[in-house]
Protein backbone atom coordinates (compact mmCIF):
# COMPACT_ATOMS: atom_id res chain seq x y z
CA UNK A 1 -14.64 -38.45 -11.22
CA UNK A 2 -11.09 -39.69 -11.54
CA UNK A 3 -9.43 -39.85 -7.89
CA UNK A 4 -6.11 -38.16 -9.59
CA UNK A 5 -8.32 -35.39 -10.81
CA UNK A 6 -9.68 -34.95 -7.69
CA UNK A 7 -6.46 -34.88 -6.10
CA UNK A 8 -5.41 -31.69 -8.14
CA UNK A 9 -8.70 -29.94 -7.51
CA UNK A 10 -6.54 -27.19 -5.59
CA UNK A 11 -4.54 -26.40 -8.12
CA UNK A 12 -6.93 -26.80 -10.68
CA UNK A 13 -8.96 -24.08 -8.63
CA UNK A 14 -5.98 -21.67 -8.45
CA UNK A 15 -5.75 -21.97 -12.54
CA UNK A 16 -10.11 -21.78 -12.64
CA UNK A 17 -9.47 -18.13 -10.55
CA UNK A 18 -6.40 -16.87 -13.00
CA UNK A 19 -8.38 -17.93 -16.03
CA UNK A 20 -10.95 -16.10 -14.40
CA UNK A 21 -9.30 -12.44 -14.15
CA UNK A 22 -7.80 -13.28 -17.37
CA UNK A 23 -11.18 -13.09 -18.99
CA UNK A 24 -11.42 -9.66 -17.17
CA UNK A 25 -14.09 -10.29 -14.05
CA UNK A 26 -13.93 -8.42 -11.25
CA UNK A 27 -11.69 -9.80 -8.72
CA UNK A 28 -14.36 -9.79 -6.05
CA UNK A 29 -17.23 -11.65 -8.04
CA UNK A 30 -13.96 -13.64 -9.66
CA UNK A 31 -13.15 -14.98 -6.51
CA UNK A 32 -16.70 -15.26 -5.06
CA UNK A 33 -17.74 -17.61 -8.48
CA UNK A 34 -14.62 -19.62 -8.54
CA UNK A 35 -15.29 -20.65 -4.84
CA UNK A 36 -18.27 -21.56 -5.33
CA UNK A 37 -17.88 -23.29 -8.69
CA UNK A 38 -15.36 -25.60 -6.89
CA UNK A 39 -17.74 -26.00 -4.41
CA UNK A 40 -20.09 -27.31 -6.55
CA UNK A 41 -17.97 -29.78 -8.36
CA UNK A 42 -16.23 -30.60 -5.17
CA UNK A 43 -19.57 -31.68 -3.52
CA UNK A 44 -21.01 -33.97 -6.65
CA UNK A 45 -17.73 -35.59 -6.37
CA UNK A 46 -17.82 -36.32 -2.83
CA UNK A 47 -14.97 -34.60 -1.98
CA UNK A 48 -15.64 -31.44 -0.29
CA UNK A 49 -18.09 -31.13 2.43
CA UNK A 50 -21.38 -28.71 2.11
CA UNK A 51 -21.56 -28.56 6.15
CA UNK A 52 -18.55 -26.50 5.15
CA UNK A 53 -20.68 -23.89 3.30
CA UNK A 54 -22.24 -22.70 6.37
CA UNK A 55 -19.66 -21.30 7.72
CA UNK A 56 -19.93 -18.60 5.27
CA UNK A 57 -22.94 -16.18 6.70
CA UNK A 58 -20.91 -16.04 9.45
CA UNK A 59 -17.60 -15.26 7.68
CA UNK A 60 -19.52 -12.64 6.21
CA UNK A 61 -21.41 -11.01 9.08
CA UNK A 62 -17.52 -11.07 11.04
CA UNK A 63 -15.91 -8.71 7.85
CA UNK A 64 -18.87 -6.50 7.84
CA UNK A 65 -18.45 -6.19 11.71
CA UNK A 66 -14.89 -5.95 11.54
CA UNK A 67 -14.58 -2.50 13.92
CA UNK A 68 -10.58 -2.70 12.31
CA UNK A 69 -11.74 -2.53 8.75
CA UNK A 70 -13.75 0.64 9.60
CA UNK A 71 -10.35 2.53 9.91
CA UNK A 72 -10.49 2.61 6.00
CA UNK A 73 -13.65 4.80 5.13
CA UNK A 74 -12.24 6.94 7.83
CA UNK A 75 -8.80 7.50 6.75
CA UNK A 76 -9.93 7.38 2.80
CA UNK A 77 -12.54 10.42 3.56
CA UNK A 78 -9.38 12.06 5.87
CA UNK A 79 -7.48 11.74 2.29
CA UNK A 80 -9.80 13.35 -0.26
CA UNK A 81 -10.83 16.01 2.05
CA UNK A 82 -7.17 16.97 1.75
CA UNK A 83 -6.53 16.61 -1.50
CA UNK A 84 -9.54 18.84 -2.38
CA UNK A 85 -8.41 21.13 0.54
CA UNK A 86 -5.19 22.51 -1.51
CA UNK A 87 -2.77 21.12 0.84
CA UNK A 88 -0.40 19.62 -1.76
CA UNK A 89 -0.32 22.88 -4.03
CA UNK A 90 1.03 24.89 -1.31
CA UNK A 91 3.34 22.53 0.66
CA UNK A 92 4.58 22.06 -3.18
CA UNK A 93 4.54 25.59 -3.35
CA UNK A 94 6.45 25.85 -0.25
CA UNK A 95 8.73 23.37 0.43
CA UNK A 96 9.98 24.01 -3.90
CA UNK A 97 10.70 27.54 -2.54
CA UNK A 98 13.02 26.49 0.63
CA UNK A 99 15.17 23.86 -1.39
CA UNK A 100 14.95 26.03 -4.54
CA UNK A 101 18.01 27.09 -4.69
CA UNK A 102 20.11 23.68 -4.82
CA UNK A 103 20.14 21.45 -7.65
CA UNK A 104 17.21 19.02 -7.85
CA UNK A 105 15.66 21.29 -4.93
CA UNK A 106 12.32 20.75 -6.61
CA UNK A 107 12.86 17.12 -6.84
CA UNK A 108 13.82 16.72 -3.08
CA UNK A 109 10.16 19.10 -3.09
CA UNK A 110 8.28 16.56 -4.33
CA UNK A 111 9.43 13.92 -2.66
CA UNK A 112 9.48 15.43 0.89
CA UNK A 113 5.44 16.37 0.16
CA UNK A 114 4.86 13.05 -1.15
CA UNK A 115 5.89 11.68 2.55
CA UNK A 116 3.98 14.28 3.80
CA UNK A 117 1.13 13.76 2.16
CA UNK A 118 1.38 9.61 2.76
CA UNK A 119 1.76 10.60 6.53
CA UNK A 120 -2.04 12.41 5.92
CA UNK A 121 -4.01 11.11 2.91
CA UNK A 122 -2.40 7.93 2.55
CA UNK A 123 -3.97 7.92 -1.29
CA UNK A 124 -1.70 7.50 -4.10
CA UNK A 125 -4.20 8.38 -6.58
CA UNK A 126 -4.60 11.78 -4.74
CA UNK A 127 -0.74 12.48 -4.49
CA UNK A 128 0.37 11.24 -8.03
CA UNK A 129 -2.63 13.70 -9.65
CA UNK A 130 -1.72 16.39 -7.25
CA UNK A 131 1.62 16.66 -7.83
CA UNK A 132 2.02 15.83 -11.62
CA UNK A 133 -0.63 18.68 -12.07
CA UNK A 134 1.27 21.56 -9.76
CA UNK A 135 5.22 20.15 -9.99
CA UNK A 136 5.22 18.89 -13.07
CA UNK A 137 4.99 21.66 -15.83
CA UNK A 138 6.93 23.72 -13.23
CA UNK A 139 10.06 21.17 -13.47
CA UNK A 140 9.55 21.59 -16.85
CA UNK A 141 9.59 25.09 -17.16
CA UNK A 142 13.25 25.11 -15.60
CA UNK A 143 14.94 22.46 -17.57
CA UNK A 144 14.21 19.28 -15.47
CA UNK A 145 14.91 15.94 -17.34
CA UNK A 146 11.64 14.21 -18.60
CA UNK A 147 12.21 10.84 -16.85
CA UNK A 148 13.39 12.24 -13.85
CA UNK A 149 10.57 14.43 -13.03
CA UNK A 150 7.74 11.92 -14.32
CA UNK A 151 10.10 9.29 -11.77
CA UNK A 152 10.09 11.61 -8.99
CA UNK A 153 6.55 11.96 -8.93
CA UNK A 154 5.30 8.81 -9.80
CA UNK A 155 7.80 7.13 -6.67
CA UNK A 156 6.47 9.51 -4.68
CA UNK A 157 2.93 8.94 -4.78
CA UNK A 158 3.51 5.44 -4.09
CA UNK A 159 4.72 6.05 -0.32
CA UNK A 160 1.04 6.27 0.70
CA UNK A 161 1.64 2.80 0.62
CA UNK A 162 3.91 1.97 3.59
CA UNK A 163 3.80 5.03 5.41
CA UNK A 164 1.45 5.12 8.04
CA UNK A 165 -1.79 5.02 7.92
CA UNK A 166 -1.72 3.33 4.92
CA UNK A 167 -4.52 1.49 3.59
CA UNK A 168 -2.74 -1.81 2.67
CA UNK A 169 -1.11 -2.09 6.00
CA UNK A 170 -5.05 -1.83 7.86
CA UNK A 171 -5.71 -4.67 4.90
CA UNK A 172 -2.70 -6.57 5.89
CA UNK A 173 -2.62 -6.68 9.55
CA UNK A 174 -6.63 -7.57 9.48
CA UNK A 175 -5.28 -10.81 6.75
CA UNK A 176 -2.47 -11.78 9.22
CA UNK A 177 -4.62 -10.65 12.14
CA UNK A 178 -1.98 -8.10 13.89
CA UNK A 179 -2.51 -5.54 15.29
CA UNK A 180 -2.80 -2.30 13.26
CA UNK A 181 -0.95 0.06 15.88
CA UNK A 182 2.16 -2.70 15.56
CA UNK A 183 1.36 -2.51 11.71
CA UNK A 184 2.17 1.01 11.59
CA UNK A 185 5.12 1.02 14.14
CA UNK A 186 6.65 -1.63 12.22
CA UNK A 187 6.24 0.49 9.11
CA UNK A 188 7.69 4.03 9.88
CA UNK A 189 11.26 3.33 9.52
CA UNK A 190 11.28 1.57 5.98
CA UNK A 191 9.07 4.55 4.58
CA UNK A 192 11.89 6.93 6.22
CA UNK A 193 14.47 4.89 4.83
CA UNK A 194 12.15 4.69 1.47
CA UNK A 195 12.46 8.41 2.12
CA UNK A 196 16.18 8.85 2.20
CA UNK A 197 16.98 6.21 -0.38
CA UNK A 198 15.03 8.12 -3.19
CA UNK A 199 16.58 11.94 -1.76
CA UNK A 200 20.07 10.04 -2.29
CA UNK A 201 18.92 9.17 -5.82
CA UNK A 202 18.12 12.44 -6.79
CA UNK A 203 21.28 13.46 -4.99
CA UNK A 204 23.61 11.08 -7.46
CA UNK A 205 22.02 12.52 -10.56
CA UNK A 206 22.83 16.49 -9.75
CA UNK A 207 26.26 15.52 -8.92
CA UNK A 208 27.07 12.99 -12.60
CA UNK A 209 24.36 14.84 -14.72
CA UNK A 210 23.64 18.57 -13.44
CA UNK A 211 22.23 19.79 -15.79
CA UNK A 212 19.04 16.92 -15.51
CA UNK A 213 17.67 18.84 -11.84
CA UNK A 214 18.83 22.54 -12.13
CA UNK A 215 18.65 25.05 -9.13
CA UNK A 216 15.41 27.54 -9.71
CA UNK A 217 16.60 30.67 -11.23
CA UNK A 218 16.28 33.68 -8.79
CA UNK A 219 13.66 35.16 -10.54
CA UNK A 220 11.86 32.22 -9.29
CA UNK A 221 12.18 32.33 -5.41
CA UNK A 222 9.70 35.03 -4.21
CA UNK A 223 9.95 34.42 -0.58
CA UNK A 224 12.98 35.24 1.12
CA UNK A 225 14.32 35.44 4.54
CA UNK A 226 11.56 36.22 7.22
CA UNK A 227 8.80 36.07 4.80
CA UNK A 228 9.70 32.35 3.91
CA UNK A 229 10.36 31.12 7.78
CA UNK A 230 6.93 32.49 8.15
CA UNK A 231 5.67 30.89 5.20
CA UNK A 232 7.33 27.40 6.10
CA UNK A 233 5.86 27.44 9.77
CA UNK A 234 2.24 28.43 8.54
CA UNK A 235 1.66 25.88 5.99
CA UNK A 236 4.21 22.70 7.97
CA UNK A 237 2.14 23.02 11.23
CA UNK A 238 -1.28 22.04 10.43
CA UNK A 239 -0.61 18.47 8.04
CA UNK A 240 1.83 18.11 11.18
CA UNK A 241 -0.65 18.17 13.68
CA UNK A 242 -2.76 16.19 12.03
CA UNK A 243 -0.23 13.84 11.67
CA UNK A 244 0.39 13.66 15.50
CA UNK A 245 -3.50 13.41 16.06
CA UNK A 246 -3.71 10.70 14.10
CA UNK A 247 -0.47 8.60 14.38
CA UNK A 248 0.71 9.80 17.62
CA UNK A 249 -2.72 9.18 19.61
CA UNK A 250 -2.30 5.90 17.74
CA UNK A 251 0.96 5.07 19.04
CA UNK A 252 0.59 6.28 22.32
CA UNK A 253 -1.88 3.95 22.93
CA UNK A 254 -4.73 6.60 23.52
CA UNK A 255 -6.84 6.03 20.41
CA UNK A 256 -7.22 2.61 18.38
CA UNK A 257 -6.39 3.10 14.55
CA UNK A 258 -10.64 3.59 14.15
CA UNK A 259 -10.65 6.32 16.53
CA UNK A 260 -7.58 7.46 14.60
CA UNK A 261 -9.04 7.44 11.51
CA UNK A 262 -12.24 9.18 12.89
CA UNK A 263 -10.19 11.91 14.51
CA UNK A 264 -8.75 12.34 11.40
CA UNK A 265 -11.60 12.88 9.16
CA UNK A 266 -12.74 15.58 11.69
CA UNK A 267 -9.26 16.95 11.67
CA UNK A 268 -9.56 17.27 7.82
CA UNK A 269 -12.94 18.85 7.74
CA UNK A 270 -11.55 21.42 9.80
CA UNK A 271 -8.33 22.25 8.05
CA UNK A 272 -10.55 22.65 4.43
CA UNK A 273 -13.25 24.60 6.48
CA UNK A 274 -10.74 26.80 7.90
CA UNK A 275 -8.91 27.61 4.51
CA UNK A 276 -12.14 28.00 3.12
CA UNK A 277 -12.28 25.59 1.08
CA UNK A 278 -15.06 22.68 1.71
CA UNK A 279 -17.81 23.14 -0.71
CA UNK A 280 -20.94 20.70 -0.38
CA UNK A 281 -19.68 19.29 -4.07
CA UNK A 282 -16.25 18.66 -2.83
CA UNK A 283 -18.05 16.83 0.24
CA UNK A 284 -20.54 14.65 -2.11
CA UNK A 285 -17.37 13.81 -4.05
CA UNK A 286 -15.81 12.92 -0.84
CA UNK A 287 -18.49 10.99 0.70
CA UNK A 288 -19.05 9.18 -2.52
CA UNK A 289 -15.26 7.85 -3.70
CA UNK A 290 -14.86 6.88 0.07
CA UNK A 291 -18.33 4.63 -0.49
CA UNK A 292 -17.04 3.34 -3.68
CA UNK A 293 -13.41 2.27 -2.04
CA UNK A 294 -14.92 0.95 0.86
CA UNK A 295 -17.80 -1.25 -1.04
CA UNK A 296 -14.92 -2.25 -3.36
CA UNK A 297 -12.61 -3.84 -0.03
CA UNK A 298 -15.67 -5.11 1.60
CA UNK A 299 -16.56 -6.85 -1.60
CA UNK A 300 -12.99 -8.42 -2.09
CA UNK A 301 -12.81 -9.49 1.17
CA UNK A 302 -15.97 -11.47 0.88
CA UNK A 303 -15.41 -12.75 -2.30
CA UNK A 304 -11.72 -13.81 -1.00
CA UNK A 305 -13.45 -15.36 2.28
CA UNK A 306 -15.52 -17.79 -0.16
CA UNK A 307 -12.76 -18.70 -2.00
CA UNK A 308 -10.44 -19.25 1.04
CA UNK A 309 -13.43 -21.50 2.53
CA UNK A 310 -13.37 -23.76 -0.65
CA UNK A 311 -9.70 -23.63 -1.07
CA UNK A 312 -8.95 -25.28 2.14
CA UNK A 313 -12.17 -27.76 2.05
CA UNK A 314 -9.89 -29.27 -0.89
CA UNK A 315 -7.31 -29.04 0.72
CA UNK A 316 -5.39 -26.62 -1.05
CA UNK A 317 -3.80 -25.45 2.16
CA UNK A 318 -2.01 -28.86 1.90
CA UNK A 319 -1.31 -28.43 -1.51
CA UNK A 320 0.49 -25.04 -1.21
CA UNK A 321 2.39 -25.89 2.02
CA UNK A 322 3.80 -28.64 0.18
CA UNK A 323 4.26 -26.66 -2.54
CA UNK A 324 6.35 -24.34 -0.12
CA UNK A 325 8.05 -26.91 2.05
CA UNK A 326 9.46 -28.13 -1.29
CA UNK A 327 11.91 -25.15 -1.82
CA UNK A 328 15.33 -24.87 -0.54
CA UNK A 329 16.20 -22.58 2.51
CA UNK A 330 13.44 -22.93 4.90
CA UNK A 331 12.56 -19.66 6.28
CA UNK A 332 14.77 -17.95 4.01
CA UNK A 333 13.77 -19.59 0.94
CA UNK A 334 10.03 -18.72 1.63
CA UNK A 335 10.39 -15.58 1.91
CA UNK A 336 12.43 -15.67 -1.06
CA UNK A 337 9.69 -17.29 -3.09
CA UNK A 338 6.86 -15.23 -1.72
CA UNK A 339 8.28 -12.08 -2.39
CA UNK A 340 8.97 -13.09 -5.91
CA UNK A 341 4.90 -14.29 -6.49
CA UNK A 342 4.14 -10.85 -5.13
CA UNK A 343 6.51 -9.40 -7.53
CA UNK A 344 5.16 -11.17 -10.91
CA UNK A 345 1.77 -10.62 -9.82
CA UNK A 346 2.37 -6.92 -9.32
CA UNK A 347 2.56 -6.55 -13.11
CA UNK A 348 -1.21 -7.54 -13.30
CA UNK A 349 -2.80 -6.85 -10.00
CA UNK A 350 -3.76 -4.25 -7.84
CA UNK A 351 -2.06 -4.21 -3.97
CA UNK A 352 -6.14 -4.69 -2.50
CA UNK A 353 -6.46 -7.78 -5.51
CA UNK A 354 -3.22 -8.97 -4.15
CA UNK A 355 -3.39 -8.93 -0.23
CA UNK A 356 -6.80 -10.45 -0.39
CA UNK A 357 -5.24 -13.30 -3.07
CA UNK A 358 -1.94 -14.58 -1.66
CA UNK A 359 -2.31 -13.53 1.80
CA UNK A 360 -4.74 -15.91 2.81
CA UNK A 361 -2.45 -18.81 0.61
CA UNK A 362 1.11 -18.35 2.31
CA UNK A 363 -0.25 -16.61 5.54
CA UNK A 364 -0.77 -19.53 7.31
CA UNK A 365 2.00 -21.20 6.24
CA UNK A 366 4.35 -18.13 7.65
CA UNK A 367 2.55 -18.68 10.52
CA UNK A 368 3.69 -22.27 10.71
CA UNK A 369 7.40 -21.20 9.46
CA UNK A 370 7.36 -19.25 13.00
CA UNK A 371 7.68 -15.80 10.61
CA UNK A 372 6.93 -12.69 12.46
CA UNK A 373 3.38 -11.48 10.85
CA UNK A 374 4.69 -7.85 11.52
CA UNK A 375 7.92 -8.32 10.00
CA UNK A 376 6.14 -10.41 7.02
CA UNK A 377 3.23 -7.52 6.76
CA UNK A 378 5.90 -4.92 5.93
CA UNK A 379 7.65 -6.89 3.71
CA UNK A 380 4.61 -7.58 1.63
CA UNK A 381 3.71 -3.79 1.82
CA UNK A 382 6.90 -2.80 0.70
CA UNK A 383 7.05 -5.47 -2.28
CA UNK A 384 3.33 -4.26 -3.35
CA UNK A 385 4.69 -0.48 -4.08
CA UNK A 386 6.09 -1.99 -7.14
CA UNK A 387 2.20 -2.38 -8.26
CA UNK A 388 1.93 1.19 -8.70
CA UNK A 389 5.13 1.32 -10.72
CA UNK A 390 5.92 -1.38 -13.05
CA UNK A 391 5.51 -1.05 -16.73
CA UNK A 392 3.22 -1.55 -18.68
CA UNK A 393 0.41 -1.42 -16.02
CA UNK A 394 1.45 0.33 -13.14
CA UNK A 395 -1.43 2.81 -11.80
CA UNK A 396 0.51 5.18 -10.60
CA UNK A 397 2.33 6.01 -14.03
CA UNK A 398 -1.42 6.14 -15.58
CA UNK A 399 -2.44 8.16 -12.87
CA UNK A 400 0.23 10.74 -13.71
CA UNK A 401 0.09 10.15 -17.68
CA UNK A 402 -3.54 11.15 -17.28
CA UNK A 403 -2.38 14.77 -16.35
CA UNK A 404 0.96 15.06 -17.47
CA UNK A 405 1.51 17.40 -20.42
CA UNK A 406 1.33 16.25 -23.97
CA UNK A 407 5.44 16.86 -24.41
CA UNK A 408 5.52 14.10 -22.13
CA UNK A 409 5.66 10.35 -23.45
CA UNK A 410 4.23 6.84 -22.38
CA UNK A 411 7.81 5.60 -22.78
CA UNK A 412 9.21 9.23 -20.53
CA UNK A 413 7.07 7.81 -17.54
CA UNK A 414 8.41 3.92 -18.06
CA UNK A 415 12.01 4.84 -18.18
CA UNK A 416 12.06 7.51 -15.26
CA UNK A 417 9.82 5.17 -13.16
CA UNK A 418 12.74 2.05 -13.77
CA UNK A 419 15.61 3.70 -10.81
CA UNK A 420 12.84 3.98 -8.67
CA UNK A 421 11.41 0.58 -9.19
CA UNK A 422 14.98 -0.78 -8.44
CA UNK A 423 15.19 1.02 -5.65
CA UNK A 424 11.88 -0.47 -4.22
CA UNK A 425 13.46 -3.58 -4.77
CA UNK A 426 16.24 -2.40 -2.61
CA UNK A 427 14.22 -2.23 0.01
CA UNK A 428 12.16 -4.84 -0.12
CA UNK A 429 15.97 -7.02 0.15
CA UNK A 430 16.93 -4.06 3.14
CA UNK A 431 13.67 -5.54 5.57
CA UNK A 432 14.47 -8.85 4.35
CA UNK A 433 17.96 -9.07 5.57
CA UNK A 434 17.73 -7.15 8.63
CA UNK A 435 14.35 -7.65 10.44
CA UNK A 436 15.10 -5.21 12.98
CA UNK A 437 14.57 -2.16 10.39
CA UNK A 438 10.72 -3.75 11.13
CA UNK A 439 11.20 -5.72 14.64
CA UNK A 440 13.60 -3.33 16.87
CA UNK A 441 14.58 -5.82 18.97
CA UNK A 442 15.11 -8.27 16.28
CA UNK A 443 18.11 -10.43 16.10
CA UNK A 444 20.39 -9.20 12.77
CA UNK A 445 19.53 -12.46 10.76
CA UNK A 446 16.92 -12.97 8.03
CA UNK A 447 15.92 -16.14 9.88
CA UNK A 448 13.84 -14.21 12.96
CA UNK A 449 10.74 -16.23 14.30
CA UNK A 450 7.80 -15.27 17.13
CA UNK A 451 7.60 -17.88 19.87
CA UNK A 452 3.85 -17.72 19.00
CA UNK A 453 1.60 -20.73 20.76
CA UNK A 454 0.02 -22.44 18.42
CA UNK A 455 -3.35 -21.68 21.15
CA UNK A 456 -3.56 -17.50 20.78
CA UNK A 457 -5.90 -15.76 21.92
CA UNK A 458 -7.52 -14.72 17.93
CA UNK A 459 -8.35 -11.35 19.67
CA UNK A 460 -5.09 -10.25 21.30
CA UNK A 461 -2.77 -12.40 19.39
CA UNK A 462 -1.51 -12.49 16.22
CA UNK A 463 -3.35 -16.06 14.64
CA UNK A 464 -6.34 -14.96 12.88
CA UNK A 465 -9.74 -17.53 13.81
CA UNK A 466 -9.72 -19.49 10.36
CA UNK A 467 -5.96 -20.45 10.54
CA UNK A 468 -6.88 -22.15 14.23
């Protein structure tokens, strides 16, 4: 075969995988065939090396054995036994009555439960549904603007993603091998700040268009004085003390993010038991999306692994660092770039499809940059919100088109879920210019790096084995 076509065999493998999920294969068997097909023509050209190939049983047996993969059956099951549970219907319930009475008190509802609800299920599927289906046709009922409520909700589904215990950040700190604990630290003040940026939006449109997030009428506040202290105080304490059993033992240091996860599946099968409501359906249903979602990362993750093997056997790790080192600003520029790919691929990919894609491409070369993989994690987490919310194909507006009512419009849920995309944005620039929103002892320059030896330990440090 021609040397110059054998030369571009990386990049030629990088178009054979988009062409690939163009077409409409699964990512995991997309990834898995594209390896391999590369392998294939790699080896009858003499250019890649089959001793290579068996490497792979043991890159496989090392994911399945993974103990910080397990975290995400764990904390999955913790998040549909909640959902079913009725714990979003009356913190919605709840929290609408306290702030009822300002403007856009309902809004500032929804998106306080949403962080709630990330801080326990961690499932944006679970929190978009939930919430379009209770807070929805009741922000209709009392004059709330289309776009804004379908926003509202749709935004604030999507902070399962980057507060803790998220699923991406487990996926993330496994890709950049950090630790998971340090994953979450790192992630609790942008999801506050997340938090706060979207309450200020809501903020800015009762004060220049009141009449878009109206107070609740008296007639609708039923719980008053005592009655709604009590009420507050009843339904706040147990997702909070869940929240402490599973983040706080985490960041303590007394449980791992597994043991985490495990106390807070138990934790979960409590709370339904003891509101009465765990049937033996809603645990089958459990027990069987939590198989499905965990079979579906496993299966990603080994497909990625083959294609990551191949990849660098042709040297496509050389190929994209000089890809890299060829744009302007170093560090900054990187960064820069990456966030951008993540960005553009967001309109096409899932945040799993994407971690398990890119990841393993610029990781390394992060790595090399000096680029703290904590700091760089977060970043990435942030930037994959924008998944759930960019039109035409973001999930979390079909999650919440799926139940919205029929008064409410494809092109509703696009325009209300723009603001919020931007401000995403925001805050993917926010981490990027000040590292120590992630790193608290970061210097207050973009251009932070880890004095990392190139020699770490793979299992305390941050370098995962293959990069070595």
């Amino acid at each position: 075969m021609d040397g110059a076509i054998m030369g571009d065999m990386a990049p030629l493998m990088f178009l054979g995988l988009v062409a690939f999920l163009l077409l409409g294969y699964p990512v995991a068997f997309a990834l898995a065939a594209n390896g391999l097909l590369f392998a294939g023509i790699g080896i009858a050209a003499g250019h890649f090396d089959l001793s290579l190939l068996q490497a792979l049983p043991e890159r496989v047996y090392g994911i399945v054995a993974n103990p910080t993969l397990l975290a995400i059956p764990f904390f999955a099951f913790m998040g549909l036994i909640l959902e079913r549970s009725g714990m979003a219907e009356d913190l919605l319930d709840t929290i609408g009555q306290l702030f009822g009475s300002l403007r856009g008190g309902l809004a500032y509802a929804v998106i306080l439960v949403g962080a709630l609800l990330a801080a326990t299920t961690g499932v944006v599927a679970a929190s978009v549904i939930a919430m379009g289906l209770i807070s929805m046709p009741v922000m209709l009922r009392y004059g709330y603007d289309k776009r804004l409520a379908a926003g509202v909700i749709a935004a604030s589904g999507t902070l399962a993603q980057i507060i803790p215990p998220s699923l991406v950040l487990i996926v993330l700190a496994d890709q950049l091998g950090a630790p998971v604990g340090d994953m979450y630290k790192g992630a609790l003040l942008p999801g506050a700040l997340l938090v706060g940026l979207y309450l200020t939006y809501v903020f800015a449109v009762t004060l220049f268009r009141p009449l878009a997030a109206p107070a609740l009428p008296a007639s609708a506040r039923t719980l008053h004085g005592t009655a709604l202290l009590l009420r507050v105080l009843t339904t706040l304490l147990p997702p909070l003390v869940l929240i402490f059993l599973v983040l706080g033992t985490i960041f303590i240091g007394v449980a791992t993010p597994t043991e985490g996860g495990a106390m807070g599946a138990a934790g979960a099968l409590l709370l339904a038991l003891a509101r009465g409501r765990l049937s033996r359906l809603q645990l089958t249903q459990a027990m069987d999306s939590t198989t499905r979602l965990t079979t579906f990362v496993i299966f990603i993750l080994i497909g990625s692994t083959i294609f990551t093997l191949v990849f660098r056997g042709l040297d496509g790790d050389v190929w994209v660092e000089h890809l890299f080192n060829q744009l302007p600003g170093g560090v900054l520029g990187f960064l820069v770039a990456v966030n951008l790919l993540v960005f553009v691929l967001a309109f096409f990919l899932d945040f799993f499809e994407i971690a398990f894609i890119v990841v393993p491409l610029v990781g390394p070369i992060a790595y090399k940059l000096g680029i703290d993989p904590i700091w760089f994690g977060v970043m990435l987490a942030v930037n994959m919100q924008t998944a759930f919310m960019h039109p035409p194909f973001g999930f979390a507006l079909f999650y919440l088109k799926s139940v919205a009512p029929k008064s409410i419009r494809t092109g509703d849920i696009y325009r209300g879920a723009i603001p919020f995309l931007v401000i995403q944005l925001i805050m993917v620039a926010v981490v990027l210019g000040f590292p120590q929103v992630v790193l608290r002892d970061a210097p207050p320059d973009a251009s932070s790096v880890t004095d990392i030896p190139l020699d770490v330990d793979p299992d305390t440090g941050y370098l995962p084995a293959e990069w070595r």
